[in-house]
Every structure is written in structure tokens, then in C-alpha cells.
N, C-alpha and C. Protein backbone atom coordinates (compact mmCIF):
# COMPACT_ATOMS: atom_id res chain seq x y z
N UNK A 1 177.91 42.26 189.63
CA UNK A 1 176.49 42.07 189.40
C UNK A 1 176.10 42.59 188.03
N UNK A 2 176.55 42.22 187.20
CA UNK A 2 176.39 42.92 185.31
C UNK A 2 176.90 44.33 185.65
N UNK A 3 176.13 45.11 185.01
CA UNK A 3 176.03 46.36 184.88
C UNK A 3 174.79 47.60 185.05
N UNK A 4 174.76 46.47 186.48
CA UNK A 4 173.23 47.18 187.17
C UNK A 4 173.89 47.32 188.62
N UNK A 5 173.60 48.00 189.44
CA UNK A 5 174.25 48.33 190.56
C UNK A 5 173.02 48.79 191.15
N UNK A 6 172.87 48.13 192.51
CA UNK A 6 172.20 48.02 193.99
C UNK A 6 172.61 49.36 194.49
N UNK A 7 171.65 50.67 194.83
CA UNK A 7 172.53 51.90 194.70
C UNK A 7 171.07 52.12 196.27
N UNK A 8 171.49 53.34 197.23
CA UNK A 8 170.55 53.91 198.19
C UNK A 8 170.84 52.60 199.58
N UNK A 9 171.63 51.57 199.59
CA UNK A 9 171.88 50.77 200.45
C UNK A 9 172.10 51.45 202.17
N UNK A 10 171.57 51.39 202.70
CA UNK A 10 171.61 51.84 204.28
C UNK A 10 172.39 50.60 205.27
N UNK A 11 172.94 51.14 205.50
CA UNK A 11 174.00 49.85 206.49
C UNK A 11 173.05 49.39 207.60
N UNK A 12 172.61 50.06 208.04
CA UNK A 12 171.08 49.25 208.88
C UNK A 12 170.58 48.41 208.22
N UNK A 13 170.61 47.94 206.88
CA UNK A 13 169.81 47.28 206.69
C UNK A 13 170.32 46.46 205.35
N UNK A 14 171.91 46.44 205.51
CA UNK A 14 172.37 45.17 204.77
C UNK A 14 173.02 44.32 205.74
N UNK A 15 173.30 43.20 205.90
CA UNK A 15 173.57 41.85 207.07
C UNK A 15 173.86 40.84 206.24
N UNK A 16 175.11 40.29 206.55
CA UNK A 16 175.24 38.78 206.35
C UNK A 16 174.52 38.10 206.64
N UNK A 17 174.25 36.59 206.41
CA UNK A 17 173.33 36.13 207.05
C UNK A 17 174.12 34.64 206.79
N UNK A 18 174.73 33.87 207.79
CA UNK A 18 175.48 33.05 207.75
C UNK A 18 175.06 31.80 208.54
N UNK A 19 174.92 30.89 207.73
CA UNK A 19 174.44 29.45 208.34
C UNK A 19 175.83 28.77 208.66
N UNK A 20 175.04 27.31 209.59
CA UNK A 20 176.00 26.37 209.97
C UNK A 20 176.63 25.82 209.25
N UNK A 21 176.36 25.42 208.19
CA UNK A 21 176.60 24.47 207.07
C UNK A 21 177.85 25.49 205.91
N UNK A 22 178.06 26.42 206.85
CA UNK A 22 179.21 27.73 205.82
C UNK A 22 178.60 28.37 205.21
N UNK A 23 177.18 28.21 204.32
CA UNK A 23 176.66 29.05 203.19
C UNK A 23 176.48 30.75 204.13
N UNK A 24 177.03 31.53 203.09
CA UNK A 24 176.87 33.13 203.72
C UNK A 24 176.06 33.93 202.78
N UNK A 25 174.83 34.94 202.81
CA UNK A 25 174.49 35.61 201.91
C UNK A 25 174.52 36.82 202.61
N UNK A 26 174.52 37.84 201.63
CA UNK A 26 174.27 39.12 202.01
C UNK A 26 172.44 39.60 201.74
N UNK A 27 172.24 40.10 202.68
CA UNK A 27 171.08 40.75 202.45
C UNK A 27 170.77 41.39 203.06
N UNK A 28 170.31 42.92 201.65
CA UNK A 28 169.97 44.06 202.04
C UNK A 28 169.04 44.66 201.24
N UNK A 29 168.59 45.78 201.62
CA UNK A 29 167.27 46.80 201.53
C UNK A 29 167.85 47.62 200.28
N UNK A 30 167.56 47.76 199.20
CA UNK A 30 168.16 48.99 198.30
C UNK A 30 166.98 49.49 197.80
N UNK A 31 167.14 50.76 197.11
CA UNK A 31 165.93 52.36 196.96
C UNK A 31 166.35 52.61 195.51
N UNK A 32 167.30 52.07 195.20
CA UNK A 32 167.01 52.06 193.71
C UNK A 32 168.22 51.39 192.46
N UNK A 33 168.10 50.94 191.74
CA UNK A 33 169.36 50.21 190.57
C UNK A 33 170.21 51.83 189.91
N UNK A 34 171.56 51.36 189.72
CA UNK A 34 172.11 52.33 188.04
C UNK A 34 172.52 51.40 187.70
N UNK A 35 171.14 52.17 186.49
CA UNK A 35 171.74 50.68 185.54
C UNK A 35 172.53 51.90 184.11
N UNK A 36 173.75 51.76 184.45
CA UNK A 36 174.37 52.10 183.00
C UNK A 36 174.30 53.92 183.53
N UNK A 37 174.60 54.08 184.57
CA UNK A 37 174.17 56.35 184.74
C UNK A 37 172.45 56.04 184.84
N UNK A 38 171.33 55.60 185.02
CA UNK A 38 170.24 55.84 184.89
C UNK A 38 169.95 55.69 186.21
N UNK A 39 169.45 56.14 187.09
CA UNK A 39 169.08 55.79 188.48
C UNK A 39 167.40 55.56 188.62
N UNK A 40 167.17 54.43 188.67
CA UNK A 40 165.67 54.01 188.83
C UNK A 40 165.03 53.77 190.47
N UNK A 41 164.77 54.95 191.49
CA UNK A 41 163.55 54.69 192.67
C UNK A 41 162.81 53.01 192.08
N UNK A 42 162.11 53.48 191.19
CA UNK A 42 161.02 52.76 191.20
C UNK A 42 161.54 51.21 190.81
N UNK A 43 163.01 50.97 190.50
CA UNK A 43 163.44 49.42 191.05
C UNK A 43 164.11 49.22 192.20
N UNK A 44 163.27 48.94 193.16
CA UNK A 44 163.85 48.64 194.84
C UNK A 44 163.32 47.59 195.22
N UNK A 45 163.92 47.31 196.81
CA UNK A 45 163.58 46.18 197.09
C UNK A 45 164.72 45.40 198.18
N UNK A 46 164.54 44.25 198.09
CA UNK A 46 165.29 43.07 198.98
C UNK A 46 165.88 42.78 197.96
N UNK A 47 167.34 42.17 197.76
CA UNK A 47 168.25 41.39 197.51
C UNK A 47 169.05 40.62 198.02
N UNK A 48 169.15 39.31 197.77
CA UNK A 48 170.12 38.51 199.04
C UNK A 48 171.25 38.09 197.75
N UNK A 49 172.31 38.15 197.91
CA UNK A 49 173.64 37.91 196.95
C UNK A 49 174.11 36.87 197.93
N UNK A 50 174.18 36.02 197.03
CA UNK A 50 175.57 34.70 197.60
C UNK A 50 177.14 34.87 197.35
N UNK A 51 177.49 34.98 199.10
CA UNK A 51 178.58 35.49 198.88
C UNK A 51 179.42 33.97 198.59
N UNK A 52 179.02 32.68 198.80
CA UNK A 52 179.83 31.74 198.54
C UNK A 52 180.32 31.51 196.67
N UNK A 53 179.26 31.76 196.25
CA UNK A 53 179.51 31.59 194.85
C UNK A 53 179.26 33.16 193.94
N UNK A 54 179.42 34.65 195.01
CA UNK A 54 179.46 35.54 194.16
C UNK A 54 178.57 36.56 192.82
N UNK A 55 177.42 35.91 193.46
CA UNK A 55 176.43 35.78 192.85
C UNK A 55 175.09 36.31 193.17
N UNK A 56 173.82 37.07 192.46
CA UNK A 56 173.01 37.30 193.37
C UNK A 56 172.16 36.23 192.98
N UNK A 57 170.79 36.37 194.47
CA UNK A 57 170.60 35.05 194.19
C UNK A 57 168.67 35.17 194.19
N UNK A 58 168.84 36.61 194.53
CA UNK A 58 167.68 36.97 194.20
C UNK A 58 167.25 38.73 194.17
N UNK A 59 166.23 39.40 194.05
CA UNK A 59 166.61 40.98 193.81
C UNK A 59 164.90 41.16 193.28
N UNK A 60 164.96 42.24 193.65
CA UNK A 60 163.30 43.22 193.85
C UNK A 60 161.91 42.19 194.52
N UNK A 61 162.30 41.92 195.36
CA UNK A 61 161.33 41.36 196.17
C UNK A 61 160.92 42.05 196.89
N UNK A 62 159.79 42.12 197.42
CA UNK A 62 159.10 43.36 198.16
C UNK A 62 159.30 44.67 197.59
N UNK A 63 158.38 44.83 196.45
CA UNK A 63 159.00 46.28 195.42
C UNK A 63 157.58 47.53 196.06
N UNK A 64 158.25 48.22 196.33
CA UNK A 64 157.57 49.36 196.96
C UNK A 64 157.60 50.61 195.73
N UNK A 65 156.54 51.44 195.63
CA UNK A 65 156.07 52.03 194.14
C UNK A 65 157.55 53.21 193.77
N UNK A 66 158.08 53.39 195.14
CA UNK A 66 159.83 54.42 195.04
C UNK A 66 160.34 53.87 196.26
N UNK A 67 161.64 53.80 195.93
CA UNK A 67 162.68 53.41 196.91
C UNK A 67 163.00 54.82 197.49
N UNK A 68 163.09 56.02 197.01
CA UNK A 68 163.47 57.80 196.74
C UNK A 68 163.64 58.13 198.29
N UNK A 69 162.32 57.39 199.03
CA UNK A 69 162.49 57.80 200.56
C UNK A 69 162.74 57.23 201.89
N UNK A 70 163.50 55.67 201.20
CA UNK A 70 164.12 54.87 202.33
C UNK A 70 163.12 53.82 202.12
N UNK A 71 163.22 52.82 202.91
CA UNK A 71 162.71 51.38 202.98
C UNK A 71 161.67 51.57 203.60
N UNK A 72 160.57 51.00 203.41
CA UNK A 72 158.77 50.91 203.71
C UNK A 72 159.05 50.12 204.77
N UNK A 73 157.58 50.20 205.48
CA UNK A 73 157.76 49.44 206.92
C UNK A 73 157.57 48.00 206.34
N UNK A 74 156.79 47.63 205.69
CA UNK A 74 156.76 46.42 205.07
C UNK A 74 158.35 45.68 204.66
N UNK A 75 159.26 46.59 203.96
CA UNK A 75 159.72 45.60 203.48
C UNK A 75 161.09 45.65 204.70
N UNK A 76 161.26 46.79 205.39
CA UNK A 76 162.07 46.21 207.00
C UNK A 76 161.15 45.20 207.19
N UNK A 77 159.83 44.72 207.92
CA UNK A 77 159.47 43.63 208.53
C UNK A 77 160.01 42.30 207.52
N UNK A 78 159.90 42.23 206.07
CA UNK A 78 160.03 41.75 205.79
C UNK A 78 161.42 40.87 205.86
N UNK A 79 162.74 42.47 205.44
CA UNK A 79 164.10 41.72 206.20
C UNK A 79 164.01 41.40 207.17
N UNK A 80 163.81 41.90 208.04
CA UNK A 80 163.92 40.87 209.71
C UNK A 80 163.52 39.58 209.70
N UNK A 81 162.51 39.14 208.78
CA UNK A 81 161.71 37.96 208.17
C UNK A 81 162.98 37.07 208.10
N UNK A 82 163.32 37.70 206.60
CA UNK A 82 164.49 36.83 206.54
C UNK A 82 165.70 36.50 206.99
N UNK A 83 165.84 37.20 208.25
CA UNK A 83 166.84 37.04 208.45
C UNK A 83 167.24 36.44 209.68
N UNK A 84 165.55 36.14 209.98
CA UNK A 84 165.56 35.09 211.23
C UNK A 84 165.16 33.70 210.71
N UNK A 85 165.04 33.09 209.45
CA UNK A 85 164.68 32.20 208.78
C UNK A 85 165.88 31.22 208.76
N UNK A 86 165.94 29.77 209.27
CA UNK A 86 166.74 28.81 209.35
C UNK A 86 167.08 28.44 207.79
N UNK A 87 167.63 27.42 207.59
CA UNK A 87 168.19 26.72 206.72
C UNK A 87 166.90 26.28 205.33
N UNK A 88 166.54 25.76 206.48
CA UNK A 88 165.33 24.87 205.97
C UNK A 88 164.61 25.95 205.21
N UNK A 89 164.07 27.15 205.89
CA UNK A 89 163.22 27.96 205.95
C UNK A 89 163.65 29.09 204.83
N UNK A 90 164.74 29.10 204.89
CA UNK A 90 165.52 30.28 203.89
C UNK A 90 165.34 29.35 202.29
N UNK A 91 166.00 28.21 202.42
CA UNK A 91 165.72 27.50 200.89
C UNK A 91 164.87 27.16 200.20
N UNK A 92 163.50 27.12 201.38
CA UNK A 92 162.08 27.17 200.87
C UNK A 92 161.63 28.52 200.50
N UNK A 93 161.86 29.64 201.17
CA UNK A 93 161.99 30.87 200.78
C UNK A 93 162.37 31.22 199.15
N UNK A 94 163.77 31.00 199.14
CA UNK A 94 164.50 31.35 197.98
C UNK A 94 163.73 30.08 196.60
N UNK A 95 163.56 29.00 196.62
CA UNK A 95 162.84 28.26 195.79
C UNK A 95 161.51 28.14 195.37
N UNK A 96 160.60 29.08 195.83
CA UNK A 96 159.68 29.25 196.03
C UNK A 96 159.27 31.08 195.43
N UNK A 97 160.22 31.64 195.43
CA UNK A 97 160.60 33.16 195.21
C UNK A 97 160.54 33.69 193.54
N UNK A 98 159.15 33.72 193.30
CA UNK A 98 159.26 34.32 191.67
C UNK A 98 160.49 35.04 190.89
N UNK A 99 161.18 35.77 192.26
CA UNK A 99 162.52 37.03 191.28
C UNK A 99 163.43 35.76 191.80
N UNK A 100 163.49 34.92 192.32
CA UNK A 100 165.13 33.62 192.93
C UNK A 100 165.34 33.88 191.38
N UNK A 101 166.81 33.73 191.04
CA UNK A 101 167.36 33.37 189.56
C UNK A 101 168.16 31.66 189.72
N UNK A 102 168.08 31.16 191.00
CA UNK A 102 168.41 30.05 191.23
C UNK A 102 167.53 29.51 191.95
N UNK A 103 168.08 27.98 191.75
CA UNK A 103 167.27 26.86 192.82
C UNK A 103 168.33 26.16 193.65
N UNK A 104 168.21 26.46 194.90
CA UNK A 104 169.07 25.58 196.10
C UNK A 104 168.81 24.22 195.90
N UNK A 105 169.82 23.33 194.95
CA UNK A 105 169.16 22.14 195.89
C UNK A 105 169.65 21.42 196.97
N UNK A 106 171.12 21.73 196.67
CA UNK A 106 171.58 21.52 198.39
C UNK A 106 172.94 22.42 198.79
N UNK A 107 173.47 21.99 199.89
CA UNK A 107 174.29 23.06 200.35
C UNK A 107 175.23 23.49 199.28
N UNK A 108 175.48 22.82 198.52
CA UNK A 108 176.68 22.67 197.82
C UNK A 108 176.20 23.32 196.28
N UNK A 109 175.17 23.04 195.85
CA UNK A 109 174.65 22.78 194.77
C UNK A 109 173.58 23.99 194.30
N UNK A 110 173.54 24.65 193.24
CA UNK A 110 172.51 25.84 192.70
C UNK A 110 172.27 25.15 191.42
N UNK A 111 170.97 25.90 190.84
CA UNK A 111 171.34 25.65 189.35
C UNK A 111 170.18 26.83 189.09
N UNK A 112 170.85 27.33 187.87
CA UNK A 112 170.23 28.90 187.44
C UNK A 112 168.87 28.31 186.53
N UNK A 113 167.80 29.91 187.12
CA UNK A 113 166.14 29.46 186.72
C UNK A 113 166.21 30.48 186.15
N UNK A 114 165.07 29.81 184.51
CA UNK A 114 164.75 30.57 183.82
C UNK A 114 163.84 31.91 184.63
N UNK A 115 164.05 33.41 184.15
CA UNK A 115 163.42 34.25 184.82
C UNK A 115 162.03 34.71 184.51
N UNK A 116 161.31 34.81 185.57
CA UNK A 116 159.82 34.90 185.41
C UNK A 116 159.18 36.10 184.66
N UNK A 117 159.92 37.01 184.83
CA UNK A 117 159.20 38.22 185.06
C UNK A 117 159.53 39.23 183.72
């Protein structure tokens, strides 16, 4: 993932999330990035990484003001959100997602988005 690292990860609350069609992502809750030795609380959030192509596929969604003291109730409701979200429902999700760095357009197929933010 460059040279930024997903750091404070709680195993409660990272999950595969694996459709019919083979596509697998990971997604989990993290409390803060190192980026480079710097440890930043205040970049947290949801990340879902595609494990088919190795890649993340999206990151700081649901950003809570410090990650420092575990995951907000908001952004658990929020994973559970996603992680009961179908096919359909997940790609409208992720295409629709200001931090997505990609666009699904089909099972097979990504193509990298300019970043918003």
C-alpha cells in the first residue's frame, strides 16, 4: 500500500467480504496511518483493499476527529453496513464514494479515479 500503513487494526473489525462472482475485499476499521515513522490518530477510518487485484480500493471513509480510542459507534454501524451490502449495492457504494480511487465497472474490470480530496 505505498508507504503509508493502515496501523490500530482490531481483528473484530477487519473481514473479507467475498462475493459470488469471486471478487474478495478486505475490510476493516483502522485508528490511524504510519506514514514514513509518523503515526497520525487523526487519519482513520474504513478501508476496503481488493484482494483480487492487490490494491486498495478505497480508505478514510467515515473519518472520526482520532482513531487514538478505537472505532466510533458510527463507523462500526457503518462496517456492518458494508458488509451486508450485495454486489449491486457494494459497486454503487464504492462508485459513488468521494475517497473510491477506482471505478468498478464490472466484475472483471477497474479503472483508477482521479482523487478528490
Amino acid at each position: 500500500m505505498g508507504d503509508v500503513f493502515f496501523c490500530g487494526v482490531l481483528p473484530q473489525y477487519e473481514q473479507m467480504k467475498q462475493f459470488s462472482n469471486g471478487r474478495r475485499f478486505f475490510v476493516f476499521i483502522y485508528g490511524c496511518v504510519n506514514a514514513m515513522g509518523l503515526y497520525g490518530p487523526e487519519n482513520n477510518g474504513i478501508a476496503i483493499g481488493d484482494d483480487n487485484n492487490k490494491t486498495v480500493l478505497l480508505d478514510a471513509h467515515c473519518v472520526a476527529s482520532t482513531g487514538y480510542f478505537g472505532p466510533t459507534a458510527e463507523q462500526i454501524r457503518e462496517y456492518n453496513r458494508i458488509l451486508e451490502m450485495n454486489w449491486r449495492e457494494f459497486v454503487q457504494f464504492i462508485n459513488t464514494n468521494p475517497r473510491s480511487r477506482y471505478t468498478i465497472m464490472s466484475k472483471d474490470k477497474m479503472t483508477p479515479r482521479a482523487q478528490e480530496y
